[in-house]
Protein backbone atom coordinates (compact mmCIF):
# COMPACT_ATOMS: atom_id res chain seq x y z
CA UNK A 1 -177.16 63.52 41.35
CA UNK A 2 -176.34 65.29 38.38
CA UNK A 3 -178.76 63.73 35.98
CA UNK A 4 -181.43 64.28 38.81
CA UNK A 5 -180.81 68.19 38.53
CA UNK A 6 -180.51 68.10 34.43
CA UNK A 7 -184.00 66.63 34.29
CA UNK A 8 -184.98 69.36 36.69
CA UNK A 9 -183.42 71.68 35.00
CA UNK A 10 -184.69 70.22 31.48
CA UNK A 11 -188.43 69.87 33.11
CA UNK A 12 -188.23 74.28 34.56
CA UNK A 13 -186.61 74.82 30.90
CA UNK A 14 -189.57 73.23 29.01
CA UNK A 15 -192.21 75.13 31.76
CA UNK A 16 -190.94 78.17 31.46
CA UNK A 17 -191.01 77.67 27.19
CA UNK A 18 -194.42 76.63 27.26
CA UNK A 19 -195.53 79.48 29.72
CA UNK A 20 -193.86 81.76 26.98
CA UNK A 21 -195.49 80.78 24.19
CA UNK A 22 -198.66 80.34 25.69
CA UNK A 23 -198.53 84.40 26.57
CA UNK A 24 -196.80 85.06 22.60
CA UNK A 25 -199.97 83.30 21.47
CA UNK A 26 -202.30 85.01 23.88
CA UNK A 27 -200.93 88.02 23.07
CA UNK A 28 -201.15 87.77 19.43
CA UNK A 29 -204.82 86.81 19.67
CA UNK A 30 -205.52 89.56 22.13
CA UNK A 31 -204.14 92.59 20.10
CA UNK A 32 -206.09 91.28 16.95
CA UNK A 33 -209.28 91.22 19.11
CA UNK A 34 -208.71 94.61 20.27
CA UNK A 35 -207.59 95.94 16.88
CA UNK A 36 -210.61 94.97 15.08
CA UNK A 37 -212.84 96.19 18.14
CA UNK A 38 -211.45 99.43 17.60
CA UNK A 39 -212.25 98.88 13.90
CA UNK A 40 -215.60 97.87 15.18
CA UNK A 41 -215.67 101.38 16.91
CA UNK A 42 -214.39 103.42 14.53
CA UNK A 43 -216.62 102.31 11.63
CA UNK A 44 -220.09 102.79 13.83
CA UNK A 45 -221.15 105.53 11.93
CA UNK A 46 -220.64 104.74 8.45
CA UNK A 47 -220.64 100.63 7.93
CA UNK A 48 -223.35 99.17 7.75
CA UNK A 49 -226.50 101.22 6.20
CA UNK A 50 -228.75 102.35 8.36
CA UNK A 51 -231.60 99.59 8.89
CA UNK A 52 -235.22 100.67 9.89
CA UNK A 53 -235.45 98.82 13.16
CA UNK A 54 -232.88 101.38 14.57
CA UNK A 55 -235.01 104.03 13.93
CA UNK A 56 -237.93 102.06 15.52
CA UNK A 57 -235.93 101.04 18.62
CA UNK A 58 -234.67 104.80 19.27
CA UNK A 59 -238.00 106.29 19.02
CA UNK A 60 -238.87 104.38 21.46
CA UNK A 61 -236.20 104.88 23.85
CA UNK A 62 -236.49 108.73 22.99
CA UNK A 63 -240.10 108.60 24.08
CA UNK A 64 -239.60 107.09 27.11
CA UNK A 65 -236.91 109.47 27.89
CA UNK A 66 -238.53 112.59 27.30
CA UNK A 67 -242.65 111.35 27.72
CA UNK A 68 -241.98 109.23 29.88
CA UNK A 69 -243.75 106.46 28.09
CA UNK A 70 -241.99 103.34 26.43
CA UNK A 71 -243.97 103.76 23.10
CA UNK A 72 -243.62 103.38 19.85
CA UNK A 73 -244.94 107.11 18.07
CA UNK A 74 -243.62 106.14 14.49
CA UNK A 75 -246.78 103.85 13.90
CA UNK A 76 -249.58 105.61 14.09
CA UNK A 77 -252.15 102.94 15.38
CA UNK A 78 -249.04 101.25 17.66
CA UNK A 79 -248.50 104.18 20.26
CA UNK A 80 -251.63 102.40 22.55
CA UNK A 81 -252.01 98.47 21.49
CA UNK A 82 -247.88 97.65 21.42
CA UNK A 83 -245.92 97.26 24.47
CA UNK A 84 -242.08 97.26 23.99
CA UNK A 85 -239.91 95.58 26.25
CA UNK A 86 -238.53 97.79 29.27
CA UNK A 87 -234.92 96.05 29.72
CA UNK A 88 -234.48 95.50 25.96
CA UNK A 89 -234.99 99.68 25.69
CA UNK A 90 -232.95 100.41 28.65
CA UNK A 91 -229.56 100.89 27.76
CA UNK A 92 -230.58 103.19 24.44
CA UNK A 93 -232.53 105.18 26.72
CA UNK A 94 -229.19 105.48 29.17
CA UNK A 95 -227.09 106.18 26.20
CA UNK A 96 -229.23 109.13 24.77
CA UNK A 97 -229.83 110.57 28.11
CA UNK A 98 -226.30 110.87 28.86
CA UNK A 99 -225.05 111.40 24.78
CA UNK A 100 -228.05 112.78 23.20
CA UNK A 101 -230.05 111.40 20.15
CA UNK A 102 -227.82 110.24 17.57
CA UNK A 103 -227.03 107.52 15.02
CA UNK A 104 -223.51 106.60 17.19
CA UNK A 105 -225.19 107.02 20.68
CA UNK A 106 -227.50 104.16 19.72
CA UNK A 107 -224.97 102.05 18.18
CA UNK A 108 -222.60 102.57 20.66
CA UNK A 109 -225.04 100.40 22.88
CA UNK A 110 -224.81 97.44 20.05
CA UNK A 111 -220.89 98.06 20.35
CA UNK A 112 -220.71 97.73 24.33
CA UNK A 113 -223.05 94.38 24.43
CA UNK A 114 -220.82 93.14 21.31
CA UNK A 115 -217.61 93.76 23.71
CA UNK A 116 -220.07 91.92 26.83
CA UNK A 117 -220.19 88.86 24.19
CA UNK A 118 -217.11 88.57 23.42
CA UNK A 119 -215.70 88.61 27.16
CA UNK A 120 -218.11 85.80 28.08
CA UNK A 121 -217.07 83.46 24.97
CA UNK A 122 -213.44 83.85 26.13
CA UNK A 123 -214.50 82.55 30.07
CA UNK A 124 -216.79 79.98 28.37
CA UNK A 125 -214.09 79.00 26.46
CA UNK A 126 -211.05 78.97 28.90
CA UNK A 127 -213.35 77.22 31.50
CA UNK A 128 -214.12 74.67 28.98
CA UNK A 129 -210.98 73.92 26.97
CA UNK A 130 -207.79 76.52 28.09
CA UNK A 131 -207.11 80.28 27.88
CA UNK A 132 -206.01 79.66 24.40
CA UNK A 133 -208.95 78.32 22.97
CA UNK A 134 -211.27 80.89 25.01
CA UNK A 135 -208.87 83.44 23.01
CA UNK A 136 -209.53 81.27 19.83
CA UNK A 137 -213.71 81.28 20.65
CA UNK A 138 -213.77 84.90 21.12
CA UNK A 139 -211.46 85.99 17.90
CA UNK A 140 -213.56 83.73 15.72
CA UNK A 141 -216.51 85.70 17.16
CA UNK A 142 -215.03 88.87 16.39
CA UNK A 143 -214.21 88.36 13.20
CA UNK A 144 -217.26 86.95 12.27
CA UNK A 145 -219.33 89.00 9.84
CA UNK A 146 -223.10 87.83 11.40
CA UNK A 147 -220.74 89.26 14.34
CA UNK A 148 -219.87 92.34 12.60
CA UNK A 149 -223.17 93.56 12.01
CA UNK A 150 -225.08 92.99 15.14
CA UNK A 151 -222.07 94.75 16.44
CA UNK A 152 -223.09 97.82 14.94
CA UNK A 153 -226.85 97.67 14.59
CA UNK A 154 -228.68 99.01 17.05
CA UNK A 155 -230.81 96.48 17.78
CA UNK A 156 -231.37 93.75 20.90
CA UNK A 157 -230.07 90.75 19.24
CA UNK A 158 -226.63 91.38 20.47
CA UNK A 159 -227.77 91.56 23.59
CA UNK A 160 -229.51 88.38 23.55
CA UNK A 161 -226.50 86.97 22.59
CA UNK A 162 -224.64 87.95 25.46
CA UNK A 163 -227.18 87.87 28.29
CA UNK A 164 -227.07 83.87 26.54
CA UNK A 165 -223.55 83.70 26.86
CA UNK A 166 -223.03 84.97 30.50
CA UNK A 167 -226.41 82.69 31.46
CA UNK A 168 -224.60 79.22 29.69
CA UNK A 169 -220.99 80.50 31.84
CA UNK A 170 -222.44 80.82 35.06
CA UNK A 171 -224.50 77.28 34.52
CA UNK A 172 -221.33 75.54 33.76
CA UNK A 173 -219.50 77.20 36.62
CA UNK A 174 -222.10 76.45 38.82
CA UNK A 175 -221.65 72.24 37.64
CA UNK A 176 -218.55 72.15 37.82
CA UNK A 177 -218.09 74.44 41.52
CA UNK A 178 -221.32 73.25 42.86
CA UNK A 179 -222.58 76.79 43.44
CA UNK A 180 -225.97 77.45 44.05
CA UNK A 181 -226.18 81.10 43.51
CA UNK A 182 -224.34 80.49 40.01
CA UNK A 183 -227.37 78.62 38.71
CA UNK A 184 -229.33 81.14 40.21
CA UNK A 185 -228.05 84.37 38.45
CA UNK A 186 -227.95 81.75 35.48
CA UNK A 187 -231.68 81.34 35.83
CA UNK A 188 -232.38 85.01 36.36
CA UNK A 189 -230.14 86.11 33.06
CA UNK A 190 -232.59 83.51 31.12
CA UNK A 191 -235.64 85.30 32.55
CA UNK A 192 -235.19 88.54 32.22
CA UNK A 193 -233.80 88.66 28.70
CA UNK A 194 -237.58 87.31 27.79
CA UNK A 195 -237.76 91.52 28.27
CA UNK A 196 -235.33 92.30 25.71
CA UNK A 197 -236.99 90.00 23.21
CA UNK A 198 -239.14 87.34 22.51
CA UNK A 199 -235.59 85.44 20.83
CA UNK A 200 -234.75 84.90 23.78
CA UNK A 201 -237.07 81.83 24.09
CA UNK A 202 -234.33 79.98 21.85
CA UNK A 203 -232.27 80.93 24.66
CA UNK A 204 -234.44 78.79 26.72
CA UNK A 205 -234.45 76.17 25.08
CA UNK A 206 -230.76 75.61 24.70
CA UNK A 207 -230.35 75.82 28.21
CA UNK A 208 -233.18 73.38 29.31
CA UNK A 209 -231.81 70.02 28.24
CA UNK A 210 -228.93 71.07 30.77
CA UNK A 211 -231.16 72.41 33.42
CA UNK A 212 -230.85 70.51 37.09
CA UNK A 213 -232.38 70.74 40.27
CA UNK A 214 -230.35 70.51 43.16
CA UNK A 215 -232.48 68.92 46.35
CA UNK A 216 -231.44 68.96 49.64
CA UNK A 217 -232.49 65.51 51.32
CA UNK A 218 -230.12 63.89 54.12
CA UNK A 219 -227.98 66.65 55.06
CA UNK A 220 -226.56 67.15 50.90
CA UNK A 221 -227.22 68.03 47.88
CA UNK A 222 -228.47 65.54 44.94
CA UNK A 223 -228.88 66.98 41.62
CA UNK A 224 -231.88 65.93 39.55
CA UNK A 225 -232.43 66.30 36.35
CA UNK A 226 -235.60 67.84 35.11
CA UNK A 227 -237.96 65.72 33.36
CA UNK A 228 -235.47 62.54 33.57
CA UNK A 229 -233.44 64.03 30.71
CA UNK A 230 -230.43 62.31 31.56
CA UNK A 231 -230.32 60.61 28.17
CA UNK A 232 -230.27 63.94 26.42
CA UNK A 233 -228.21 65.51 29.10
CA UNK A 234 -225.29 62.49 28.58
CA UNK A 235 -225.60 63.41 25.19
CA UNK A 236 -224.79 67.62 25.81
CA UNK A 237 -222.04 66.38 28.39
């Protein structure tokens, strides 16, 4: 009887120990996220130089805010012939029409999306592998200096990335939970960020060797995979 109740007692000891340092660990990771976030912040205005797309991509959004028209008036021979992409100019035109034109109110937009990423690597992560290593993924990210200056450009292709991220999280959740609606909002993230930019065909095709068709046929669901690419699927899985 006694021996039963020291195991016990041993078994709760070790638990509670490994829920401990699980959270030290956690929390370690999670201040050092935040801290160079607010780095990340801080730094908007002066690190790096100012790149000539950001220019490009606020005229337009300043255009569209006050003409009315998503155009590009920098080029002279562009303002007619060039369509730019409504969802990809959205948030810049949100951020000046609440902030006003400005150097930090466009890459304050780059900042937000960067945060976005960095949420969705942690879920893809502790889905995948454990809260720990979804702290791991996203601190890696973070720290990254590719990471570091998307961050702070104010550009789409941080967006991209996490409109990809989010898409690729809600297609493994959908696998694994066999939800339809996950694929679906999966499917519409992939689709739409075609109107941030043209990247986002890469997108596409990182996702389509995993793609899957569910079809209902005797009362159930039978997934089937698109083009027969269960080789290359076995292969991702």
């Amino acid at each position: 009887m006694q021996i039963t109740q020291l195991r016990r007692d041993n078994r709760l000891a070790a638990f509670i120990k490994g829920i401990v340092h699980e959270k030290g660990v956690l929390g370690f990771i999670f201040v050092a996220i935040v801290g160079v976030l607010l780095f990340n912040l801080y730094s908007l205005s002066s690190f790096p130089p100012v790149f000539i797309d950001e220019s490009w991509y606020a005229n337009v959004a300043w255009n569209w805010l006050t003409e009315g028209v998503n155009v590009d008036s920098i080029h002279a021979l562009a303002r007619q012939n060039v369509p730019w992409p409504y969802l990809g100019i959205l948030p810049w035109l949100i951020s000046f029409a609440v902030a006003g034109l400005g150097l930090v109110q466009a890459r304050t937009v780059a900042w937000v999306f960067g945060l976005i990423l960095i949420v969705g690597t942690f879920l893809v992560g502790r889905r995948s592998f454990g809260r720990i290593v979804g702290a791991l993924a996203a601190l890696l990210v973070v720290i990254n200096p590719a990471y570091l200056q998307a961050s702070h450009y104010a550009r789409p292709d941080i967006m991209l990335a996490a409109f990809g991220m989010f898409s690729y999280f809600l297609l493994i959740s959908g696998f694994e939970n066999e939800r339809r609606w996950s694929h679906f909002f999966a499917g519409l993230l992939i689709g739409l960020s075609i109107d941030i930019h043209l990247n986002a065909i890469s997108i596409q095709e990182g996702h389509f060797p995993q793609l899957r068709i569910l079809v209902f046929r005797f009362g159930r669901f039978i997934e089937l995979d698109i083009l027969c690419l269960r080789p290359y699927i076995a292969r991702c899985e």
